[in-house]
N, C-alpha and C. Protein backbone atom coordinates (compact mmCIF):
# COMPACT_ATOMS: atom_id res chain seq x y z
N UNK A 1 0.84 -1.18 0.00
CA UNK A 1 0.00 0.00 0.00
C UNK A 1 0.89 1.24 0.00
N UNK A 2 0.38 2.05 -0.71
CA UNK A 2 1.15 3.42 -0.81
C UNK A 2 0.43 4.46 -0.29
N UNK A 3 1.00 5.35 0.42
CA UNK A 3 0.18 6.43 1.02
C UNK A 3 1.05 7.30 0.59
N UNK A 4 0.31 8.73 0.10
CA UNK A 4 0.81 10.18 -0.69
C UNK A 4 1.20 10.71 0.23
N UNK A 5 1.30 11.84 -0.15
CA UNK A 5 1.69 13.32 1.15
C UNK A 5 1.41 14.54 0.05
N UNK A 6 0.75 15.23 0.71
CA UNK A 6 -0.09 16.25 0.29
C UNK A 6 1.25 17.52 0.80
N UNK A 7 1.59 18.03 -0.03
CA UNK A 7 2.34 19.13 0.24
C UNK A 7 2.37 20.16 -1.07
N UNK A 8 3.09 21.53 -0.18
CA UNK A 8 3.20 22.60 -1.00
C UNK A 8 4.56 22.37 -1.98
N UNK A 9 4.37 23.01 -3.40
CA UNK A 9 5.72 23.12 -4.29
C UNK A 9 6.75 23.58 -2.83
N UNK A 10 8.05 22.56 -2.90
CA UNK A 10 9.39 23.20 -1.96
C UNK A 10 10.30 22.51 -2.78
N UNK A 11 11.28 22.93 -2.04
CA UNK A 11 12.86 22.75 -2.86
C UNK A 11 13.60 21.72 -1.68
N UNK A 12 14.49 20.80 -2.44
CA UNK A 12 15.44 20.21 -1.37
C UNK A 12 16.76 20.68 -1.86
N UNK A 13 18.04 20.80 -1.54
CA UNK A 13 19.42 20.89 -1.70
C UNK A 13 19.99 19.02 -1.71
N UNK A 14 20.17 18.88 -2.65
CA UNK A 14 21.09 17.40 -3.02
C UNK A 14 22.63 17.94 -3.41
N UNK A 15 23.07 16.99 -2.51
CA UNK A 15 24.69 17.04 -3.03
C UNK A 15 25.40 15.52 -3.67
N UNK A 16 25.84 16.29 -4.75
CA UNK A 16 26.38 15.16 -6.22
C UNK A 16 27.55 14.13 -5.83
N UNK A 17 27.98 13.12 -6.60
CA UNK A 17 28.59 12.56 -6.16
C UNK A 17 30.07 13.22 -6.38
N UNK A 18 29.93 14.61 -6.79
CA UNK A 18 31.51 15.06 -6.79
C UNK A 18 31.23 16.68 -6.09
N UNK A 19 30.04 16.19 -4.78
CA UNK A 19 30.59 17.45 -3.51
C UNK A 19 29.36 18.60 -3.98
N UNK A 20 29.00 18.65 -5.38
CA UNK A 20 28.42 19.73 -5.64
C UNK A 20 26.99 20.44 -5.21
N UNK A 21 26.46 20.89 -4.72
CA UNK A 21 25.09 20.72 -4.40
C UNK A 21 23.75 21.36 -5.74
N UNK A 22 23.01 20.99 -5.71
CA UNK A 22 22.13 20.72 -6.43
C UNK A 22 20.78 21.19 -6.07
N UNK A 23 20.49 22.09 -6.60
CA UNK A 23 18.77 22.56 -6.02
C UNK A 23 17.80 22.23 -6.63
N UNK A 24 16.74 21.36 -6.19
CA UNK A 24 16.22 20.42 -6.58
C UNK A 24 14.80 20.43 -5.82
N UNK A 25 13.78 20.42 -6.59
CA UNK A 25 12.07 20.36 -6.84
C UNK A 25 11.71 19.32 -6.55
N UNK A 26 10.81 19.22 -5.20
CA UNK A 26 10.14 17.98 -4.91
C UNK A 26 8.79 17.83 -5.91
N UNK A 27 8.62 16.63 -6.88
CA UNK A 27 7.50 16.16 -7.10
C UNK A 27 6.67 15.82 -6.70
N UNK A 28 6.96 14.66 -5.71
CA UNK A 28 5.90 13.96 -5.21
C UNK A 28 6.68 13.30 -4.19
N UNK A 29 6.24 13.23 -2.80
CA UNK A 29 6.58 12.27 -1.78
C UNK A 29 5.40 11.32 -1.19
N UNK A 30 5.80 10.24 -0.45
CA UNK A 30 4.52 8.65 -0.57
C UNK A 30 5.70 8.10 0.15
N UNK A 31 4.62 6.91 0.79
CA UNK A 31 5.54 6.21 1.89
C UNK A 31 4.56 4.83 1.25
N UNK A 32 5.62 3.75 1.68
CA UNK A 32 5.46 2.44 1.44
C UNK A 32 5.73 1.61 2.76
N UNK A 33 4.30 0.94 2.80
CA UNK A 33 3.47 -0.02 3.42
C UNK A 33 4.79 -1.17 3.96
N UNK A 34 4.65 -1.51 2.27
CA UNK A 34 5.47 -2.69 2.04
C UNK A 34 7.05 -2.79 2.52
N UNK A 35 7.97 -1.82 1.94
CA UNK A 35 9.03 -1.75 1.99
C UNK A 35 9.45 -0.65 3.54
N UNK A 36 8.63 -0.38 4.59
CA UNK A 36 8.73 0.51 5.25
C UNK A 36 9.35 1.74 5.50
N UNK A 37 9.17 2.56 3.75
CA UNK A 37 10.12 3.74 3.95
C UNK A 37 9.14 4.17 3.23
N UNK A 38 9.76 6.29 3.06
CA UNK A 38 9.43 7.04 2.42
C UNK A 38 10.17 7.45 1.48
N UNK A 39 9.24 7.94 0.19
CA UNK A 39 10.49 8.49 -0.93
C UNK A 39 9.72 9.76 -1.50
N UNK A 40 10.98 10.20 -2.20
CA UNK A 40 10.53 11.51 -2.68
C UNK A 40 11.28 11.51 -4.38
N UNK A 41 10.28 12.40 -5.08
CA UNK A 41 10.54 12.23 -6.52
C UNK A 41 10.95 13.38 -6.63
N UNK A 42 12.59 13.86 -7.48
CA UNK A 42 12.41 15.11 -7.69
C UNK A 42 13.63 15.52 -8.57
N UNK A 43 13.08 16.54 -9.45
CA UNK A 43 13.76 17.19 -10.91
C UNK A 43 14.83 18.37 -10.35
N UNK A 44 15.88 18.30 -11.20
CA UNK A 44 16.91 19.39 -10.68
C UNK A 44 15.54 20.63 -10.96
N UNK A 45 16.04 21.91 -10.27
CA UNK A 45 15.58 22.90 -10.75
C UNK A 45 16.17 23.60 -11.99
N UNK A 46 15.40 24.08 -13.20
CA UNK A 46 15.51 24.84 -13.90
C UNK A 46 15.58 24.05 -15.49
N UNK A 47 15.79 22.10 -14.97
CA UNK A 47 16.09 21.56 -16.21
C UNK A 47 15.40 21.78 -16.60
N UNK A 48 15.52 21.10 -18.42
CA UNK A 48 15.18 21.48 -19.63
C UNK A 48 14.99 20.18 -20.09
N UNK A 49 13.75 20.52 -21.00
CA UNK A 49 12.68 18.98 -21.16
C UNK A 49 13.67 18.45 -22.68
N UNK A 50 13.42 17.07 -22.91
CA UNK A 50 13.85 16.05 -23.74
C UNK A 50 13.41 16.59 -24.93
N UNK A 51 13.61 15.79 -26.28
CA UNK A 51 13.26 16.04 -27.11
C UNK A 51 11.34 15.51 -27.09
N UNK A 52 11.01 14.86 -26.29
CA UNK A 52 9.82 14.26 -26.04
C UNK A 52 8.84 15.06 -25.31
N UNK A 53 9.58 16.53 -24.64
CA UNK A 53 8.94 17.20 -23.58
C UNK A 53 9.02 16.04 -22.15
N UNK A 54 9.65 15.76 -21.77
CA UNK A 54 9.93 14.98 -20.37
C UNK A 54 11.16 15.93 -19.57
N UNK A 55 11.29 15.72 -18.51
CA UNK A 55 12.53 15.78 -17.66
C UNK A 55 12.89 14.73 -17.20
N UNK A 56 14.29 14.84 -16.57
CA UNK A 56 14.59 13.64 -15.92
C UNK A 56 14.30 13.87 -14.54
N UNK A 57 13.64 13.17 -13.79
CA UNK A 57 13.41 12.40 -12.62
C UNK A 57 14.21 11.64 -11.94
N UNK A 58 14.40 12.04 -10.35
CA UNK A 58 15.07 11.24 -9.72
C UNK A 58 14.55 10.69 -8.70
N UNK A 59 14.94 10.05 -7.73
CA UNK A 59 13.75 9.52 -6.81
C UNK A 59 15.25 8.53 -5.69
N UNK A 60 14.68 9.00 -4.43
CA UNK A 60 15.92 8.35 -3.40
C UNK A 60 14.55 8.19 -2.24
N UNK A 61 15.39 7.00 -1.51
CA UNK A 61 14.12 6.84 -0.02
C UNK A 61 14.79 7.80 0.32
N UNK A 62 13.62 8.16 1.47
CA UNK A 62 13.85 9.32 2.72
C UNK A 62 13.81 8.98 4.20
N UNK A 63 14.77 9.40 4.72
CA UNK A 63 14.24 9.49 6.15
C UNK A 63 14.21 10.76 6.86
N UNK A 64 13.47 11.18 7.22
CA UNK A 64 12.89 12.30 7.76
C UNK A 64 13.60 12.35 9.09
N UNK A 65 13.97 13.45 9.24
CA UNK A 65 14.43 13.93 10.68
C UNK A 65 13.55 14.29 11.78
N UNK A 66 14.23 14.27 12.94
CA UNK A 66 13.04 14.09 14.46
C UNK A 66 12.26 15.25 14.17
N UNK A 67 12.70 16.42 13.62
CA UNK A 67 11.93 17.72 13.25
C UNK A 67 10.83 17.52 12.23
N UNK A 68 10.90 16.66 11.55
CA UNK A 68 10.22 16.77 10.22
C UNK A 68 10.35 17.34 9.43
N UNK A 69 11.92 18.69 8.92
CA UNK A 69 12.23 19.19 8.57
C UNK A 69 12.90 19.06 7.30
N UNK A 70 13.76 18.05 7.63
CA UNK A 70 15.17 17.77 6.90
C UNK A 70 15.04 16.29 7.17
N UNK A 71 16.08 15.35 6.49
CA UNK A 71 16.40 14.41 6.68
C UNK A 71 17.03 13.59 5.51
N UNK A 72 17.65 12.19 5.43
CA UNK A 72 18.59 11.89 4.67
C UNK A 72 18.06 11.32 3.29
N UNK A 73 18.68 11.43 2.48
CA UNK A 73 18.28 10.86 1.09
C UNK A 73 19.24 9.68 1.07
N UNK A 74 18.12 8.72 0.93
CA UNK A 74 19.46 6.99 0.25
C UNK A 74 18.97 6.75 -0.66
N UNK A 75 19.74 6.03 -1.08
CA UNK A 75 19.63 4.96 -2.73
C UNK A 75 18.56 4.06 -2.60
N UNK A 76 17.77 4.31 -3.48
CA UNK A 76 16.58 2.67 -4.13
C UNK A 76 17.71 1.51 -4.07
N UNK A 77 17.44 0.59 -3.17
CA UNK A 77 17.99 -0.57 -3.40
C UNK A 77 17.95 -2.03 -3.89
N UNK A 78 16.75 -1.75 -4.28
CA UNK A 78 16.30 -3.10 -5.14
C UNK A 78 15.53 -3.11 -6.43
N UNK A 79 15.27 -3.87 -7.06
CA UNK A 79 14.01 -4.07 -8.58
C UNK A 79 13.03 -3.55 -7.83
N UNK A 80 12.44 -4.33 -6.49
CA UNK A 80 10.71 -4.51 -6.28
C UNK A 80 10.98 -2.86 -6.01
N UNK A 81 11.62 -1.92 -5.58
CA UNK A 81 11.19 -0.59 -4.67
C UNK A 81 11.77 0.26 -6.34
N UNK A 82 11.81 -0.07 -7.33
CA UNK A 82 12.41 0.27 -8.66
C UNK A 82 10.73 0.18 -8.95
N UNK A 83 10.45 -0.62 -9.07
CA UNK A 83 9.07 -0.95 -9.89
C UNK A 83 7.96 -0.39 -8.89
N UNK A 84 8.23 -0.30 -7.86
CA UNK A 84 6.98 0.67 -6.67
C UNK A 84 7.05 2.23 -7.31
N UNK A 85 8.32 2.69 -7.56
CA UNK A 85 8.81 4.26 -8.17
C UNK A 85 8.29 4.28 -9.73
N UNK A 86 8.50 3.03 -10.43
CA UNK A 86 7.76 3.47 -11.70
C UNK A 86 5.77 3.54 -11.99
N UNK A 87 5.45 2.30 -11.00
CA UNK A 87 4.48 2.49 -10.95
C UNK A 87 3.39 3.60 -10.38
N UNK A 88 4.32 4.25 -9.41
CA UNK A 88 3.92 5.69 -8.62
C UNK A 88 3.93 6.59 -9.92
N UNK A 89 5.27 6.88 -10.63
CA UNK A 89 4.86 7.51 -11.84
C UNK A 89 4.34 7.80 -13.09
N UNK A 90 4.07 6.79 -13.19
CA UNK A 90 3.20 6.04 -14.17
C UNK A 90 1.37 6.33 -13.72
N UNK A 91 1.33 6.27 -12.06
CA UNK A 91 -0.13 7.33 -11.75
C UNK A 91 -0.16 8.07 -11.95
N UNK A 92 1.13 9.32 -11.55
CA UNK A 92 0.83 10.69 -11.60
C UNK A 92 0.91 11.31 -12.97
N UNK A 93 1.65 10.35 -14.22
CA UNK A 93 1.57 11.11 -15.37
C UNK A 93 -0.26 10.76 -15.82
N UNK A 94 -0.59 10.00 -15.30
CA UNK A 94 -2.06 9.52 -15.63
C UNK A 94 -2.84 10.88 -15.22
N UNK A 95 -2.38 10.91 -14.16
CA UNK A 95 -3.46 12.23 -13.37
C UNK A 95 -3.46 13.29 -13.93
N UNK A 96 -1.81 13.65 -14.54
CA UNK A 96 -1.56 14.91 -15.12
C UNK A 96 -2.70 14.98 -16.71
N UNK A 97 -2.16 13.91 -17.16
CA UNK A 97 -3.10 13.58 -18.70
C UNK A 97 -4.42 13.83 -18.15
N UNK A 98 -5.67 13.41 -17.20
CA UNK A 98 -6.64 13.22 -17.00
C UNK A 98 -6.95 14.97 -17.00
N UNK A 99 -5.97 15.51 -15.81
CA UNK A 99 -6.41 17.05 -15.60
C UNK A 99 -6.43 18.08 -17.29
N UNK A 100 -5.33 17.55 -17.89
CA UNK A 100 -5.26 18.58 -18.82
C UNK A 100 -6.48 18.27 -20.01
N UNK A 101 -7.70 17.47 -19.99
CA UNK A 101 -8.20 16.90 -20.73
C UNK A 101 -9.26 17.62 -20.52
């Protein structure tokens, strides 16, 4: 089971694997039942869409800090929590198509 999280457009700061930091647009955050974590989907700020009109998407579990503020970004570590992230997006481009219709 997947449960959403209803939040306002915010920004996170990601830092690259060579130190750099990265300001970066939360899409969508949802917590899983199954795999007992939370994740968050989210596009650098300012990129620039594909030849298809897409961006690239990134997506890391979360753990949230005692504040609820902040907290750590890790790596997807398996297929099944790979295929929980595509299928999450695979709703929301649905939703997006449904609204613009």
């Amino acid at each position: 089971m997947v449960q959403e999280h209803d939040h306002e457009q915010r920004n996170i700061t990601i830092v690259d694997e060579n130190g750099n930091e990265q300001l970066c647009e939360v899409i969508h955050t949802f917590d899983s039942e199954d795999f007992g974590k939370s994740y968050v989907l989210y596009s650098l700020v300012g990129a620039e869409e594909d030849d298809e009109g897409q961006i690239e998407i990134f997506a890391s579990a979360f753990t949230p800090s005692e504040n609820g503020e902040d907290g750590e970004l890790e790596p997807i570590e398996t297929e099944a929590e790979w295929d929980l992230i595509e299928e999450v997006l695979n709703q929301l481009e649905d939703q997006l198509d449904e609204e613009e219709e």
